[in-house]
C-alpha atoms as a PDB file:
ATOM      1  CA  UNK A   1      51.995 154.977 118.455  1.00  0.00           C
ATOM      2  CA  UNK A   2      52.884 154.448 114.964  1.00  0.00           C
ATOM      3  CA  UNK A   3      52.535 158.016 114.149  1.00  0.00           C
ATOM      4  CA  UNK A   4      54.445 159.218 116.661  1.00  0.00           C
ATOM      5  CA  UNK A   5      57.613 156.487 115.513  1.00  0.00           C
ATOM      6  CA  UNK A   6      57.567 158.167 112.484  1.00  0.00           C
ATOM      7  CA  UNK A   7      57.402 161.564 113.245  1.00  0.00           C
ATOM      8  CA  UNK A   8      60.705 160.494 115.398  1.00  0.00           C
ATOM      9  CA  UNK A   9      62.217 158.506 112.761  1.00  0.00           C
ATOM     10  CA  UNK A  10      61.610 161.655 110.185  1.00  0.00           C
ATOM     11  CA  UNK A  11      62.708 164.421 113.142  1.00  0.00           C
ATOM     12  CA  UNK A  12      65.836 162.130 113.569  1.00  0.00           C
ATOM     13  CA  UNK A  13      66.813 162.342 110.013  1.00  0.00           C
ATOM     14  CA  UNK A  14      66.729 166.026 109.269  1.00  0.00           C
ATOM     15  CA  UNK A  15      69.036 166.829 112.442  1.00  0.00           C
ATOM     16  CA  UNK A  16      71.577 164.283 112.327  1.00  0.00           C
ATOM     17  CA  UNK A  17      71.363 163.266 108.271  1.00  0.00           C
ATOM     18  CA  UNK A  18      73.081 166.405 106.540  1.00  0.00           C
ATOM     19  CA  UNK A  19      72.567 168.021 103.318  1.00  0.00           C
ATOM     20  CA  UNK A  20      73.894 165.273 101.706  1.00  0.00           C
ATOM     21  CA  UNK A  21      71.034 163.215 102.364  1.00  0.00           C
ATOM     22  CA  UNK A  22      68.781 165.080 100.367  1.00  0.00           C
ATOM     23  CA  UNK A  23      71.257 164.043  97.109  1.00  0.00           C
ATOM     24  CA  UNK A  24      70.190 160.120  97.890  1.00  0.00           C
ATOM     25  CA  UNK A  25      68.044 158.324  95.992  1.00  0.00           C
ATOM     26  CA  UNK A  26      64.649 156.274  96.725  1.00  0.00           C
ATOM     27  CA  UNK A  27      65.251 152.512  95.929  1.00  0.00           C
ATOM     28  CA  UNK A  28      62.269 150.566  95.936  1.00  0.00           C
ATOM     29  CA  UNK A  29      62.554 146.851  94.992  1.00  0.00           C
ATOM     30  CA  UNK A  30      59.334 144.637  94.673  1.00  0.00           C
ATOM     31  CA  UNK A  31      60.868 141.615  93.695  1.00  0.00           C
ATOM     32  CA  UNK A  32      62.538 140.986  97.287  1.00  0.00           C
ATOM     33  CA  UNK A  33      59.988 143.321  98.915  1.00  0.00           C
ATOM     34  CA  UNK A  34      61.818 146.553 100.058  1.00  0.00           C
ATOM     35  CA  UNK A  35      62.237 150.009  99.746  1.00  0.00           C
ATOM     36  CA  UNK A  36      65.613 152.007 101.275  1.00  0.00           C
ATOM     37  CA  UNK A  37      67.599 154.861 100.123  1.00  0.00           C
ATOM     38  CA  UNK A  38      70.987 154.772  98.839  1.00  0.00           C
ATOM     39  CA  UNK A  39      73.213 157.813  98.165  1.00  0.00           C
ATOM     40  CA  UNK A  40      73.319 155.873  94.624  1.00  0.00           C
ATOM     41  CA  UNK A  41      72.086 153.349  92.166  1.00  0.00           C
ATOM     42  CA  UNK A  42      72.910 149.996  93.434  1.00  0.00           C
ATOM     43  CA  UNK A  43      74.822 147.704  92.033  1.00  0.00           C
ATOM     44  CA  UNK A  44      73.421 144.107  92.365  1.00  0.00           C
ATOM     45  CA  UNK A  45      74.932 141.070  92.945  1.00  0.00           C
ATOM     46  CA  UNK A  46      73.425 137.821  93.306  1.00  0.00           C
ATOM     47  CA  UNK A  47      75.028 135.008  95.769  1.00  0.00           C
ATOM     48  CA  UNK A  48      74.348 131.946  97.126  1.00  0.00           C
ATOM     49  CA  UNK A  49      73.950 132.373 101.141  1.00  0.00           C
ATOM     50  CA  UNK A  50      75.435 129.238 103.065  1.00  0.00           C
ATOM     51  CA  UNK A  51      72.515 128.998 106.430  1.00  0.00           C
ATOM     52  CA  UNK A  52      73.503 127.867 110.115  1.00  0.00           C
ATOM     53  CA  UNK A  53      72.940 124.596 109.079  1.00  0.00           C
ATOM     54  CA  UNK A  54      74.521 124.596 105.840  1.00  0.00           C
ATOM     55  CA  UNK A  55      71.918 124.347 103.318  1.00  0.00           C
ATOM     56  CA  UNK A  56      72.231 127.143 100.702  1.00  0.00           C
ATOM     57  CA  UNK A  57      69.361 129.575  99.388  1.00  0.00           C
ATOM     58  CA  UNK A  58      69.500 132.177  96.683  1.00  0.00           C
ATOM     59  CA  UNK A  59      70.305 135.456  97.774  1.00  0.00           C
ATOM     60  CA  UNK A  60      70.887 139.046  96.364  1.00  0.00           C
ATOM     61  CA  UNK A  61      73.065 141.690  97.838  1.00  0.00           C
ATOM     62  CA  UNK A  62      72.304 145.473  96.699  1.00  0.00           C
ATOM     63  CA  UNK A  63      75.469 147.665  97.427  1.00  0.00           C
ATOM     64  CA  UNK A  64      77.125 151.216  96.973  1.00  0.00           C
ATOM     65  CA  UNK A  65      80.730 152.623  97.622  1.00  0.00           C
ATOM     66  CA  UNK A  66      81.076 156.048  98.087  1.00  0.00           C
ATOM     67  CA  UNK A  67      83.705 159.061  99.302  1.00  0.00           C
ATOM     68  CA  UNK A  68      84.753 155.466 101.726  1.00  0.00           C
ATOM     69  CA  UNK A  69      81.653 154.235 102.941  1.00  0.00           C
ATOM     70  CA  UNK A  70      79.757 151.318 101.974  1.00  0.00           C
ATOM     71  CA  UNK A  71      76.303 150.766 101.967  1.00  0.00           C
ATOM     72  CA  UNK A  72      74.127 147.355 101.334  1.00  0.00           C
ATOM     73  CA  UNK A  73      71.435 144.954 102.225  1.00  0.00           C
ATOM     74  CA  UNK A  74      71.723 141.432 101.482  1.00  0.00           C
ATOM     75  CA  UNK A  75      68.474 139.703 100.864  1.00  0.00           C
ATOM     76  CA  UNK A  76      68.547 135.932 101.552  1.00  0.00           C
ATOM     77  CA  UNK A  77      65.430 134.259 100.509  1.00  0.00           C
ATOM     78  CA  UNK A  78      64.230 131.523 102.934  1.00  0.00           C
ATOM     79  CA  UNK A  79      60.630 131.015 101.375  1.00  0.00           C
ATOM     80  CA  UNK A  80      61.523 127.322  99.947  1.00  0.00           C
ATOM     81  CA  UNK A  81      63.409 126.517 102.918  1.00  0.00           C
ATOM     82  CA  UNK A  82      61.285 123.211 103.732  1.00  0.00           C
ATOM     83  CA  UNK A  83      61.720 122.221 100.296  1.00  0.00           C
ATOM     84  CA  UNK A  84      65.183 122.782 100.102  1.00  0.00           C
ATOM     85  CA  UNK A  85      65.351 121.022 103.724  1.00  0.00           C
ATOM     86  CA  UNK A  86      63.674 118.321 102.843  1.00  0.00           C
ATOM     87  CA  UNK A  87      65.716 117.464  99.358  1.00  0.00           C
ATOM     88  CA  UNK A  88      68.936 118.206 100.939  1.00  0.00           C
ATOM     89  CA  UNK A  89      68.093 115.478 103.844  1.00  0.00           C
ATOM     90  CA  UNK A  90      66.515 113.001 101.253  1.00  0.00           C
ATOM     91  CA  UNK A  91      69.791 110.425 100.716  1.00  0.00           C
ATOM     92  CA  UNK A  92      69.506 110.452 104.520  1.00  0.00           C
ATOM     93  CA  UNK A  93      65.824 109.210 104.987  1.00  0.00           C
ATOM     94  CA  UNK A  94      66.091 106.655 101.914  1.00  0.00           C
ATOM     95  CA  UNK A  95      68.801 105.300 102.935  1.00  0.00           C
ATOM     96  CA  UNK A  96      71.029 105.606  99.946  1.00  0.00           C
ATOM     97  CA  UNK A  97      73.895 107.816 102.225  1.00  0.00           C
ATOM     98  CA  UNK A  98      75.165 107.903 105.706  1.00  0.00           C
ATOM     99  CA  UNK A  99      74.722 111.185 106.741  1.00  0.00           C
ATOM    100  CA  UNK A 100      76.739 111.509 110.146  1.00  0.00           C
ATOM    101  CA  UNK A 101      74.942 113.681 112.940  1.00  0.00           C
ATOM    102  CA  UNK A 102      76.419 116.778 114.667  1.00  0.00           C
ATOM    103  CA  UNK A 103      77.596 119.416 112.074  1.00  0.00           C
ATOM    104  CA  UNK A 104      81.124 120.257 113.020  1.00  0.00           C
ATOM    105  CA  UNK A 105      81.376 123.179 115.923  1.00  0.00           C
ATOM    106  CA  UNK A 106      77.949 122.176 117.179  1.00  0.00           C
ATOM    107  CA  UNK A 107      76.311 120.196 119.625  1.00  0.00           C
ATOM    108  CA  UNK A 108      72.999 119.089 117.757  1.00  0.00           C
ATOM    109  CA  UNK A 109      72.777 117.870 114.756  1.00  0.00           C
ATOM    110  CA  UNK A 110      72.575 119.762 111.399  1.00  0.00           C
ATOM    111  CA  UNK A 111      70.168 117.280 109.361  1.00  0.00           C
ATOM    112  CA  UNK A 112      66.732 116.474 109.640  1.00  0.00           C
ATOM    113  CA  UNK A 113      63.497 117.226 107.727  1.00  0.00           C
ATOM    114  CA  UNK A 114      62.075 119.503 110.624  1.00  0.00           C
ATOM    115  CA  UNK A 115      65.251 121.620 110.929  1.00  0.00           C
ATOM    116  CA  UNK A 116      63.695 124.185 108.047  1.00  0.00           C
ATOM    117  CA  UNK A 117      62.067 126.105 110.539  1.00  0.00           C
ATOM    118  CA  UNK A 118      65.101 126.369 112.767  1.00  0.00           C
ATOM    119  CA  UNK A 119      66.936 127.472 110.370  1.00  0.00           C
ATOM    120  CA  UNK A 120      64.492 129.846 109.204  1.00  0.00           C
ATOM    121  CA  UNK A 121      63.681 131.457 112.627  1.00  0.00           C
ATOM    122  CA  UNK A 122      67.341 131.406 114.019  1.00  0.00           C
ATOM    123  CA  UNK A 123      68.718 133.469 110.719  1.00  0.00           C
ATOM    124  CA  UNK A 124      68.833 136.998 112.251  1.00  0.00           C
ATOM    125  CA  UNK A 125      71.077 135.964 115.242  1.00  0.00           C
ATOM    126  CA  UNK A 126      73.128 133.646 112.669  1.00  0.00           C
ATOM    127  CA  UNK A 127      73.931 136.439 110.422  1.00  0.00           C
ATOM    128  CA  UNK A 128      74.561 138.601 113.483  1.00  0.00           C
ATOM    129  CA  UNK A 129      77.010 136.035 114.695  1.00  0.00           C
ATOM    130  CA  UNK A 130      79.266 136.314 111.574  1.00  0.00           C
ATOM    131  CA  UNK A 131      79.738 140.132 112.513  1.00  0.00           C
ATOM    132  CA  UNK A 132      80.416 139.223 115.632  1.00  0.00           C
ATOM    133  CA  UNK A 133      83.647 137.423 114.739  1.00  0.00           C
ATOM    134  CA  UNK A 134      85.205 139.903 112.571  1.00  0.00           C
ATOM    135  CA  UNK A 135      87.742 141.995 114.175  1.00  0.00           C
ATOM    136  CA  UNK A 136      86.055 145.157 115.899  1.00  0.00           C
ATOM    137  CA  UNK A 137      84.581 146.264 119.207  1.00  0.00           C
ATOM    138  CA  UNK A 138      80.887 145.610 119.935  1.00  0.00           C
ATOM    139  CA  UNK A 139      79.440 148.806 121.337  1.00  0.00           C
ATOM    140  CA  UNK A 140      75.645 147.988 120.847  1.00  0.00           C
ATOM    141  CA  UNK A 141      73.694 144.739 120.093  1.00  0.00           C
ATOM    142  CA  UNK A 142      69.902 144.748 120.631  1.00  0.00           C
ATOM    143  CA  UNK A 143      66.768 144.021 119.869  1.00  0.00           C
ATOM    144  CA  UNK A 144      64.928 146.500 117.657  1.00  0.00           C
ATOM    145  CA  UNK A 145      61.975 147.656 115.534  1.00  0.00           C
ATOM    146  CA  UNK A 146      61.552 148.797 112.072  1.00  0.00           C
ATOM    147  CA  UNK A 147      58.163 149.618 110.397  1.00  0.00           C
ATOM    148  CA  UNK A 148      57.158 147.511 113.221  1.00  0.00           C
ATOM    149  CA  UNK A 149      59.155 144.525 112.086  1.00  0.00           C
ATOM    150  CA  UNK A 150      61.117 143.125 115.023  1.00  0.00           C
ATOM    151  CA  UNK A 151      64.912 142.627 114.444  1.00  0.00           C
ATOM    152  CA  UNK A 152      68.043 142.722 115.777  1.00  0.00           C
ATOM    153  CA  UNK A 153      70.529 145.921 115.585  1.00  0.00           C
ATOM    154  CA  UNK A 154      74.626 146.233 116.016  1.00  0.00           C
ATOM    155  CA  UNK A 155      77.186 148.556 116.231  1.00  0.00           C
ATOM    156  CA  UNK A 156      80.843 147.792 115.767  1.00  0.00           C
ATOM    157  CA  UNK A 157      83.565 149.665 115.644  1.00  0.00           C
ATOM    158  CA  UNK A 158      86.713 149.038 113.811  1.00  0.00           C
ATOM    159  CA  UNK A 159      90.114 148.653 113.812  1.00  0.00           C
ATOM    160  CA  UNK A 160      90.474 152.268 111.628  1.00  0.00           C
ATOM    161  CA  UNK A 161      88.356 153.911 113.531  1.00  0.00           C
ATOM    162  CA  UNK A 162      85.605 153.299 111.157  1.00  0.00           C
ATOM    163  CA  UNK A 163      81.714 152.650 112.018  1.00  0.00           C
ATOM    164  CA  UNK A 164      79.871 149.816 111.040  1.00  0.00           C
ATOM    165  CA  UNK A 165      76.224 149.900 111.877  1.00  0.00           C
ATOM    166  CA  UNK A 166      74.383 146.794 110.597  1.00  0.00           C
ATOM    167  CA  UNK A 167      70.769 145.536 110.910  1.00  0.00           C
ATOM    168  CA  UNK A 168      68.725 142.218 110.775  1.00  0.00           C
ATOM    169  CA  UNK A 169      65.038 141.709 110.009  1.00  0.00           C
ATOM    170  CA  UNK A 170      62.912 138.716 108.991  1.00  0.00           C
ATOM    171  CA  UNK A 171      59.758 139.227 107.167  1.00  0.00           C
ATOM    172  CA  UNK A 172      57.931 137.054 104.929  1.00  0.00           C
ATOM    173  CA  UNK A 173      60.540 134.774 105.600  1.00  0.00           C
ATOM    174  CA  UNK A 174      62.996 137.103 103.537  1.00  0.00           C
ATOM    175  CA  UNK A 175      66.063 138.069 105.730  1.00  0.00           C
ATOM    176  CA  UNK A 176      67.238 141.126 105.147  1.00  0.00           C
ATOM    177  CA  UNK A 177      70.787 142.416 106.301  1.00  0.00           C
ATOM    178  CA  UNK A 178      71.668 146.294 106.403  1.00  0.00           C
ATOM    179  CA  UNK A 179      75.106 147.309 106.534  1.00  0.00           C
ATOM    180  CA  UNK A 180      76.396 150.744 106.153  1.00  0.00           C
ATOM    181  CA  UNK A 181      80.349 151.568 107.212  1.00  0.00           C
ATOM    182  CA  UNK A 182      81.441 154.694 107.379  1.00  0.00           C
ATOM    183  CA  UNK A 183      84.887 157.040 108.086  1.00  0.00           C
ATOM    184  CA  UNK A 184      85.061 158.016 111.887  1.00  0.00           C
ATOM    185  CA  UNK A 185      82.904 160.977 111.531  1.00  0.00           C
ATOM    186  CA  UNK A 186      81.156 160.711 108.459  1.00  0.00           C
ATOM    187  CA  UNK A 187      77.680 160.641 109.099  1.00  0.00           C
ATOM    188  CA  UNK A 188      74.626 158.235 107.302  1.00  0.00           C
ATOM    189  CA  UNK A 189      75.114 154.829 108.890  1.00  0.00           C
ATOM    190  CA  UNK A 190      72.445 155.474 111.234  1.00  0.00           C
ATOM    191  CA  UNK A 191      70.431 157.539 108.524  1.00  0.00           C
ATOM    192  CA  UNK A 192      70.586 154.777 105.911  1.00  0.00           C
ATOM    193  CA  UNK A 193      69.461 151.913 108.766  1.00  0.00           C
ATOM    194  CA  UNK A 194      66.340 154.029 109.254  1.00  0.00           C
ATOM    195  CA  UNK A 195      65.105 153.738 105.625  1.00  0.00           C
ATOM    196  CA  UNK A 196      64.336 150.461 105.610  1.00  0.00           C
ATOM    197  CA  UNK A 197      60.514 149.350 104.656  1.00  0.00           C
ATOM    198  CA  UNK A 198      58.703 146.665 103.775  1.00  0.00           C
ATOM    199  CA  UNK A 199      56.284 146.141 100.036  1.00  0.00           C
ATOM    200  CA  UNK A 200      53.808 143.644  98.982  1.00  0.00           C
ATOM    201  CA  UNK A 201      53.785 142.252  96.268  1.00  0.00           C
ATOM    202  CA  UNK A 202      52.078 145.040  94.427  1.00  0.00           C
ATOM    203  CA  UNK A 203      54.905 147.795  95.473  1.00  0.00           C
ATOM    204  CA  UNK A 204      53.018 149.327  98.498  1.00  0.00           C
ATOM    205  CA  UNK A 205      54.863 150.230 102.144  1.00  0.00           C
ATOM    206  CA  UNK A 206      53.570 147.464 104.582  1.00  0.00           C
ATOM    207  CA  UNK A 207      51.792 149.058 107.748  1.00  0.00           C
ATOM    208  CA  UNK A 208      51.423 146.926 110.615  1.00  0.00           C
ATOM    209  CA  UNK A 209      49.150 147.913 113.072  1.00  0.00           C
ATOM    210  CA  UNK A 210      51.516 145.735 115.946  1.00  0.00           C
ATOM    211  CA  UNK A 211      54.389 144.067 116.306  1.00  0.00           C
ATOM    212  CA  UNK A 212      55.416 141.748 113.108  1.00  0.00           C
ATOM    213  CA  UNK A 213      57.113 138.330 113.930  1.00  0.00           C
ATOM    214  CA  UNK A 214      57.575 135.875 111.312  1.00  0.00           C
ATOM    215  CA  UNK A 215      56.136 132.596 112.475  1.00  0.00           C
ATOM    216  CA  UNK A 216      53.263 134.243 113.916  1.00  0.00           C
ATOM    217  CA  UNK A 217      50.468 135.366 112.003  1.00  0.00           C
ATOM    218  CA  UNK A 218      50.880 138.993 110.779  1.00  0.00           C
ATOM    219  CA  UNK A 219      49.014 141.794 112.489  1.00  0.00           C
ATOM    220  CA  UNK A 220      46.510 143.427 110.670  1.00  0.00           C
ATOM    221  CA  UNK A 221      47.753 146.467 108.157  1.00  0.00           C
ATOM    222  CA  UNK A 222      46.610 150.011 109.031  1.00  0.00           C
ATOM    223  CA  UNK A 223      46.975 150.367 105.230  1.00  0.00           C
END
């Protein structure tokens, strides 16, 4: 089966890519585990990434702008997310602050030692929801695979006609958001969502040999 994904992924990219795919460049990146291509260097910025229930974590987004299209994935790293829980909710257990309960807009409350791992798991449907609110017609939300990593996919299009495909995985408790938007017409959005794969720490693809989900144990690697 996974043979045959990538023979399709590969067969899909040389119809509907172009010849100006072949001028893009491979980008691996081993610090935040991931390997894409870009139709240029990246430029890097690093951010701090506000979560569902507002605790921040370090995060890095890796963009390009080009001929009107942007491309990027924003890497939000959720790896000390009990820690930063658990300090962020301290004044609360002590006893030195009031903290109050629901955050504002929602119906359960926002603090709490355990809330780490909801935070965690529910981060690919968070960041979906903030495209979700920008102004543009949904044409396709659904659940997806890449490189055998489950995740979430969307398509949006905009008020100029443009097309934003965008893309949500979490793996190794590392979310990673794709976004490419294009001209109507221009082609690569789909082509640059595609790319994505997964390294160790060492720099090589990850191969699953099932499907990945990140608070169950990982499936074995074919290699």
């Amino acid at each position: 089966m996974q043979k045959l994904f990538c023979f399709l992924t590969v067969t899909w990219i040389l119809l509907f890519s172009g010849p100006s795919f072949a001028q893009w460049i491979e980008y691996p990146n081993v610090e935040d585990g991931f390997f894409i291509n870009f139709p240029a260097e990246p430029l890097v910025e690093e951010i701090a990434w506000e979560s569902e229930y507002r605790a921040t974590f370090p995060a890095r987004i890796y963009s390009v702008e080009t001929n009107g299209s942007r491309y990027s994935v924003t890497v939000v790293d959720y790896r000390e997310a009990q820690r930063i829980h658990t300090e962020r909710v301290a004044p609360c257990v002590d006893g030195t602050e009031l903290c109050l309960g629901p955050i504002e807009g929602d119906n359960d409350t926002g603090v709490g030692v355990g809330y780490w791992r909801v935070d965690v798991q529910g981060s690919m449907i968070y960041a979906a929801s903030q495209f979700l609110k920008r102004d543009a017609e949904m044409t396709d939300f659904a659940w997806g695979l890449i490189a055998f990593v489950e995740g979430l996919r969307l398509h949006l299009i905009n008020p100029d006609q443009s097309r934003t495909f965008a893309s949500f995985y979490l793996h190794a408790d590392r979310l990673y958001i794709l976004e490419a938007t294009t001209p109507e017409g221009v082609r690569g959005g789909g082509v640059f969502m595609q790319g994505l794969q997964f390294l160790d720490e060492e720099g090589n693809r990850i191969h699953y040999g099932g499907i990945y989900h990140n608070s169950a144990p990982p499936p074995n690697r074919t290699r």
